[in-house]
Protein backbone atom coordinates (compact mmCIF):
# COMPACT_ATOMS: atom_id res chain seq x y z
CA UNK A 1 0.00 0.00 0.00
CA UNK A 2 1.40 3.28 -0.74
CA UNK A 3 1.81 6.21 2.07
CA UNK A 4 -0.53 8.89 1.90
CA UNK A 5 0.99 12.02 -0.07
CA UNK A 6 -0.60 15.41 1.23
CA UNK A 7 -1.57 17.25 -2.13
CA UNK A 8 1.06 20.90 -2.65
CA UNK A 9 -0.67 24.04 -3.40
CA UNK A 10 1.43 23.64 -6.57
CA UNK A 11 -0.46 20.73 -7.79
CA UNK A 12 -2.95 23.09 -8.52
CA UNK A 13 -3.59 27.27 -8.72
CA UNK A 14 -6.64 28.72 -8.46
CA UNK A 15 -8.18 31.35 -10.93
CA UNK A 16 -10.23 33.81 -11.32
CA UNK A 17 -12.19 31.53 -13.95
CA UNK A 18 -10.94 28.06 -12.86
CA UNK A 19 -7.73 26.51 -12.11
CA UNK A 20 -4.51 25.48 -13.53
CA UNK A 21 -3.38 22.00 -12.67
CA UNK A 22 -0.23 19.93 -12.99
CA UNK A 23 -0.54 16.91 -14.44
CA UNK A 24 2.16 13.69 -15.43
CA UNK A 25 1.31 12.01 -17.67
CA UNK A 26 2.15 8.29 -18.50
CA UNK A 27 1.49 7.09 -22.12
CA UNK A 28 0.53 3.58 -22.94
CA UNK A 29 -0.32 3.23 -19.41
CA UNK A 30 -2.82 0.35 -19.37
CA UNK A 31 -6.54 2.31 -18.74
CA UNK A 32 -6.61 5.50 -18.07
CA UNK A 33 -6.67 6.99 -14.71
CA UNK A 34 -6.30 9.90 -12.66
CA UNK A 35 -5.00 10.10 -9.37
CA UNK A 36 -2.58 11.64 -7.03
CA UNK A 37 0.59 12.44 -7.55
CA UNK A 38 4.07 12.93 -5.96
CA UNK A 39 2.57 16.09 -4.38
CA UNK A 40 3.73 18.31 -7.26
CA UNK A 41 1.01 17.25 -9.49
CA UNK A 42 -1.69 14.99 -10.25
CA UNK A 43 -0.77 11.47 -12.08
CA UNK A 44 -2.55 10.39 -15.61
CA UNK A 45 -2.79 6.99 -16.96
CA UNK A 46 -3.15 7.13 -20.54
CA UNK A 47 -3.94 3.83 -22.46
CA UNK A 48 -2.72 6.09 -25.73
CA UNK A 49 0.23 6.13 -27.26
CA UNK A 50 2.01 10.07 -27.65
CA UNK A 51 1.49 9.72 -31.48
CA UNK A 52 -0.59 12.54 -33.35
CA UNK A 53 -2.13 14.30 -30.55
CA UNK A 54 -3.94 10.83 -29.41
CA UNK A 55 -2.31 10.65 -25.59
CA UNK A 56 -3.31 14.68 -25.23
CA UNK A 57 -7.21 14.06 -26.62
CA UNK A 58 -7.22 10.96 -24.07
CA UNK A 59 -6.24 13.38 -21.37
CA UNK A 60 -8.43 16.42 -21.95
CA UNK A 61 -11.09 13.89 -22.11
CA UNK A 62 -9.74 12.02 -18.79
CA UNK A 63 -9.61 15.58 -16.81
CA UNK A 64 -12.91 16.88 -17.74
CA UNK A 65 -14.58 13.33 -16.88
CA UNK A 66 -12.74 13.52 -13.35
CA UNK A 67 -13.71 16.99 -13.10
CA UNK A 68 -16.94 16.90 -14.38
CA UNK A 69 -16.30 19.76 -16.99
CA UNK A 70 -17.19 19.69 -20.73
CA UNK A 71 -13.97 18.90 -22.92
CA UNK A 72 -14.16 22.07 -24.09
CA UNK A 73 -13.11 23.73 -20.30
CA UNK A 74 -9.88 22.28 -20.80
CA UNK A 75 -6.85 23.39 -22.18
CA UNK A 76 -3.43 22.26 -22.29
CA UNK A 77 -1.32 25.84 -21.13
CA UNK A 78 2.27 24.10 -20.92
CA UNK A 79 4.06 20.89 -21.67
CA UNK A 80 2.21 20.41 -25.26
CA UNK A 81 4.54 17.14 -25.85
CA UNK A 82 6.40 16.81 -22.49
CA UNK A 83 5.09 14.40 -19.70
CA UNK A 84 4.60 17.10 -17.07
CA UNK A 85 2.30 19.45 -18.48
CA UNK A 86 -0.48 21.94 -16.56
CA UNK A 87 -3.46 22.09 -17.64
CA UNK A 88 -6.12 24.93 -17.54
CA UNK A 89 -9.57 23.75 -16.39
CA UNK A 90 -12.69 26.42 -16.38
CA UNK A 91 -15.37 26.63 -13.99
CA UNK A 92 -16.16 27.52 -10.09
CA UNK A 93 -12.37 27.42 -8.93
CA UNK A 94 -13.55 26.27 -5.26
CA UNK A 95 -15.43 23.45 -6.92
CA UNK A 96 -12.48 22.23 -8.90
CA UNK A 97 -10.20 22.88 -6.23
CA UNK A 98 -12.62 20.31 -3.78
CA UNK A 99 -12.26 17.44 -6.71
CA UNK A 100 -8.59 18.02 -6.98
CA UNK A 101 -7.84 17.40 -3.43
CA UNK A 102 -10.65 14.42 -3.28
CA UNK A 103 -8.49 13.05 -6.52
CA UNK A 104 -5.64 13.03 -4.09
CA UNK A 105 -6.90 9.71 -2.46
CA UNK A 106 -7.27 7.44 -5.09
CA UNK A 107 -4.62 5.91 -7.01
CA UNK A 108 -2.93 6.56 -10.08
């Protein structure tokens, strides 16, 4: 079983409009998941591969499941092609903020 990891504020930033959220990411890594991370940021699970954009799609669509958000409320902001990337997520930021931390105690 894996120690509890408290979440850092620099996992995620609140917005006026939403938050920003750091996210690695994992390619071809079985299903996806989301779940938390080393502290720094939240961990993705993408059964993808990087190829064409596919691993980023399966991500946006992975984020705004978890956060209940349509696709269209989030953006990739940084990290376009690199594993750690933060990701911009519209809506109440106190709301997304709540489901961040909650994603904290599940698994990757």
């Amino acid at each position: 079983m894996r120690p509890a990891i408290s979440a850092s504020p620099d996992a995620w930033t609140p917005t006026a409009d939403g938050i920003v959220v750091a996210v690695r990411v994992t390619p071809r890594g079985g299903r996806d998941r989301l779940g938390g991370g080393e502290g720094l940021w939240l961990a993705a699970r993408i059964a993808a591969a990087p190829v064409d954009g596919k691993a980023n799609a399966a991500l946006i669509a992975l984020v705004a499941a978890a956060f209940t958000v349509p696709r269209r409320a989030v953006t990739i902001v940084a990290g376009d092609t690199a594993r750690l990337k933060r990701l911009r997520i519209a809506g109440d930021p106190a709301a997304l903020a709540e489901t961040a931390r909650s994603l904290y105690a599940g698994e990757p």
